[in-house]
Protein backbone atom coordinates (compact mmCIF):
# COMPACT_ATOMS: atom_id res chain seq x y z
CA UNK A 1 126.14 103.90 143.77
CA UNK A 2 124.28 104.75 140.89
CA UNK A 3 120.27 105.12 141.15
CA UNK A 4 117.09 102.63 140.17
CA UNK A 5 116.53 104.83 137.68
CA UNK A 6 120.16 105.26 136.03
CA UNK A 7 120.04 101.03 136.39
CA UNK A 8 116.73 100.85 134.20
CA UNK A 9 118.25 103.40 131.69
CA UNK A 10 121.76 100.95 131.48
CA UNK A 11 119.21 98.06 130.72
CA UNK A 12 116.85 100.07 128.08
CA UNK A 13 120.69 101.10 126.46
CA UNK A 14 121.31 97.77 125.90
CA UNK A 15 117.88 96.66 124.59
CA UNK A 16 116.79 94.99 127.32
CA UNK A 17 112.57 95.14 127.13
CA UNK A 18 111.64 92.95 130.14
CA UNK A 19 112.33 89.38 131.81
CA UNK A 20 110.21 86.48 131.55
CA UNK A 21 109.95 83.19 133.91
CA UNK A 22 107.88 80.14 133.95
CA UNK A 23 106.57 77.59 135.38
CA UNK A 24 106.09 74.73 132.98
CA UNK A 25 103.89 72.20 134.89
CA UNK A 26 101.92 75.07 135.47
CA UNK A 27 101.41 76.31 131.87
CA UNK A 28 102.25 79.78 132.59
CA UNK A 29 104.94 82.70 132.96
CA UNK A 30 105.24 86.21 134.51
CA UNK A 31 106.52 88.79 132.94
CA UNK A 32 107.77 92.24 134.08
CA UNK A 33 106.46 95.62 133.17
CA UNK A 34 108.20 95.79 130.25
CA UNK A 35 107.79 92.59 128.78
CA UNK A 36 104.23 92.93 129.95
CA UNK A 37 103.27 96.04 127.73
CA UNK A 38 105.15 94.94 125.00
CA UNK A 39 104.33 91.29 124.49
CA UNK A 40 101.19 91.15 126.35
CA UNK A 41 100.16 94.59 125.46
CA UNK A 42 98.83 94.92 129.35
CA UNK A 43 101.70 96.57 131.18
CA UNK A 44 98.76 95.58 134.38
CA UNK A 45 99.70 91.95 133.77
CA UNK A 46 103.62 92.67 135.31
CA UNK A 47 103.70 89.79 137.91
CA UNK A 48 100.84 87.35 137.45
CA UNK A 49 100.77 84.18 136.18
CA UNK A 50 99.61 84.11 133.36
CA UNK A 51 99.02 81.68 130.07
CA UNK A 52 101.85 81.76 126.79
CA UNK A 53 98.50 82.90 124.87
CA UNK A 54 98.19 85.78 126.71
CA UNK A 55 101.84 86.62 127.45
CA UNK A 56 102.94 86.40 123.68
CA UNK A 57 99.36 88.17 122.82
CA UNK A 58 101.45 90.64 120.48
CA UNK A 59 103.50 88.19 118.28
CA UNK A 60 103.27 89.46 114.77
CA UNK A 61 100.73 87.19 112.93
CA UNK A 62 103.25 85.50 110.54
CA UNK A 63 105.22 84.76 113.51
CA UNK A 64 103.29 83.42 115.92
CA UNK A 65 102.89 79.35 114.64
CA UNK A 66 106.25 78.70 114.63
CA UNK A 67 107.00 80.97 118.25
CA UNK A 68 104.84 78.88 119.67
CA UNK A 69 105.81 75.37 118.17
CA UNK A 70 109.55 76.41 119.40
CA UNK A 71 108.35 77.53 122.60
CA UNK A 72 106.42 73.85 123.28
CA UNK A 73 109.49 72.36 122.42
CA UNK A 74 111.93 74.00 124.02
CA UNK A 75 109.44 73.47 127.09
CA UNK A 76 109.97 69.44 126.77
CA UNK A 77 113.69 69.47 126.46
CA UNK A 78 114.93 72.54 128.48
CA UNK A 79 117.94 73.97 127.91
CA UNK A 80 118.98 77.44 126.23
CA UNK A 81 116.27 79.47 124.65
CA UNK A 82 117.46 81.79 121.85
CA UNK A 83 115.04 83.17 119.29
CA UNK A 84 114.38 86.53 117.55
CA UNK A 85 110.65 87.09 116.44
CA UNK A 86 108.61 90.15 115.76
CA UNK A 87 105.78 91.35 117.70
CA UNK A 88 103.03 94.36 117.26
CA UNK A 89 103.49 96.94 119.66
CA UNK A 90 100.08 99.13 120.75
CA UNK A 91 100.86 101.57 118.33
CA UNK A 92 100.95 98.75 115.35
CA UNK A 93 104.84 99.42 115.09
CA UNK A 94 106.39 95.92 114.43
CA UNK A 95 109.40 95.35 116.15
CA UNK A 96 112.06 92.71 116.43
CA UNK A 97 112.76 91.05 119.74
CA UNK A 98 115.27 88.50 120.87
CA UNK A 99 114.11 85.79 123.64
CA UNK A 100 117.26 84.78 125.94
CA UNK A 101 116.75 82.37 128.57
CA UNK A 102 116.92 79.12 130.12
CA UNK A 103 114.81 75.80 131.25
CA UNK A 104 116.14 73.51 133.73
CA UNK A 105 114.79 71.44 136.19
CA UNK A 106 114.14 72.44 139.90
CA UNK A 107 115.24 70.40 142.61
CA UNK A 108 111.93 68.55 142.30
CA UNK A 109 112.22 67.73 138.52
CA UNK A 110 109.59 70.55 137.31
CA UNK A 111 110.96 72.23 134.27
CA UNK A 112 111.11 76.02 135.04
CA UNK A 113 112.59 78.70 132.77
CA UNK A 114 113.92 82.26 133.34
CA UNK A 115 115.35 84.47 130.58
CA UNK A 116 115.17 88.39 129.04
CA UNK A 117 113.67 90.35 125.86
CA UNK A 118 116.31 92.20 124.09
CA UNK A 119 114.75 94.40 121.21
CA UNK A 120 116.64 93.76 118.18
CA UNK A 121 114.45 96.15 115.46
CA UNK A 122 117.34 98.86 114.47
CA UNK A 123 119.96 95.64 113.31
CA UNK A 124 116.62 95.03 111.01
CA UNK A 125 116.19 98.57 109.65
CA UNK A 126 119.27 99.04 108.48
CA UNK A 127 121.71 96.69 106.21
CA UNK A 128 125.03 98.12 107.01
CA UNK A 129 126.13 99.00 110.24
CA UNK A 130 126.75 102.98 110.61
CA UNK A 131 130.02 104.51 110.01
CA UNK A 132 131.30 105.52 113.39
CA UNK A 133 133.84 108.15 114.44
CA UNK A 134 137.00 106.62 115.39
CA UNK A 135 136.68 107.69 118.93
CA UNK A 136 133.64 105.74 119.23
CA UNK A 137 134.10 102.86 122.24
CA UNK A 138 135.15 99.86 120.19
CA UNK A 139 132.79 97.97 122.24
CA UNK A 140 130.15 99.68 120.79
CA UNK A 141 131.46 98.78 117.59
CA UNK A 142 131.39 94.98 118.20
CA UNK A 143 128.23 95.06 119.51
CA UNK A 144 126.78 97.23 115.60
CA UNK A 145 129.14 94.19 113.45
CA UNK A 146 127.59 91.15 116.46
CA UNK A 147 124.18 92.32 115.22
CA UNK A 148 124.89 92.41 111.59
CA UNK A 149 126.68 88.86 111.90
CA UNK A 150 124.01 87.54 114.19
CA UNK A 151 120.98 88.44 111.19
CA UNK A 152 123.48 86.77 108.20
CA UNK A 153 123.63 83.84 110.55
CA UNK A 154 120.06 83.27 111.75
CA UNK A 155 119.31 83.19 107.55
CA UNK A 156 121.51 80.76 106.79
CA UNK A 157 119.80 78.85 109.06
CA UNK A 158 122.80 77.14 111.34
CA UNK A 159 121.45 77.21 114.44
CA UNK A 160 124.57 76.49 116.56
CA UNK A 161 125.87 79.61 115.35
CA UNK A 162 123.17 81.28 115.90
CA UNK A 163 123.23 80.43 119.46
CA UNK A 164 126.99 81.43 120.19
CA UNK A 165 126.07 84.32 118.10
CA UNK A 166 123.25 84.89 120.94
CA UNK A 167 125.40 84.41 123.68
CA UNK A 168 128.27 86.62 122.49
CA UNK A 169 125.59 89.74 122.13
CA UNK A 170 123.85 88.68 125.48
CA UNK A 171 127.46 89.27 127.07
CA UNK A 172 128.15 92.19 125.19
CA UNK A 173 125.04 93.94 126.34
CA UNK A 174 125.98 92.43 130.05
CA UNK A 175 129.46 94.48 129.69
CA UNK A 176 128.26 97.94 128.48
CA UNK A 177 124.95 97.49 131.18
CA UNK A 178 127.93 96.76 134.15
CA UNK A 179 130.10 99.96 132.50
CA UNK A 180 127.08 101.98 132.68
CA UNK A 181 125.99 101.17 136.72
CA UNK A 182 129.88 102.07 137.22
């Protein structure tokens, strides 16, 4: 069995930043650590309830209208949560972050949600994927051409794509994170 430690370093491999969940009625979500310092810029606030002004506190300025129009909506409706935004880290590096989740209702009707950050920035820095070495894990290499496909596809704007796209990358990372623990 592999340690904490190695499990952390399996999730920061895959891009995972941090998990989110929230309580709807309530008006307010908890992040983890991660999530925490980089969205809320307070790693402190790991745990606590706290409001979506606070917790998205670092959503890049051009971003942040239409984050949190999407996230009010998607708060009414429920369902599967996929969207990729920036945000301003401490050090005023902008990076690129993908929100996958879920809203359902509990067993008493309240709409709660539960989902991950998964930093997207290096599919945004470069425009072709790398050429890799033939013995590179062709795993690997569907993950570099999923992130390519999934930018092309969020511009054209079809958002049912989009979401498959989402999904397929989600389980992707899920794969290389299990192959890593083993």
């Amino acid at each position: 069995m592999l340690s904490e430690t190695t499990d952390v370093f399996a999730l920061q491999a895959a891009g995972i930043v941090g998990t989110w969940n929230t309580d709807v009625p309530a008006g307010l979500s908890r992040l983890d650590e991660g999530a925490a310092a980089l969205l809320a810029g307070n790693p402190d606030l790991a745990g606590k309830p706290i409001p979506l002004d606070i917790a998205f506190a670092r959503i890049h300025p051009d971003d942040r209208e239409w984050v949190f129009a999407w996230v009010r909506r998607v708060r009414e409706i429920g369902g599967p949560i996929a969207a990729e935004f920036r945000v301003v880290a401490t050090t005023g590096e902008v990076r690129w972050i993908l929100n996958r989740g879920y809203l359902r209702p509990d067993a008493n009707g309240a709409m709660r949600g539960y989902g991950t950050y998964i930093d997207t920035t290096d599919a945004h820095r470069t425009p072709e994927p790398p050429i890799l070495p033939s013995e590179v894990d062709p795993l690997h290499q569907a993950a570099d051409h999923c992130i390519q496909a999934h930018a092309a596809i969020r511009r054209s704007g079809n958002t049912h794509l989009a979401l498959v796209m989402n999904m397929l990358l989600l389980e992707i990372g899920c794969v290389l994170a299990r192959r890593t623990k083993a």
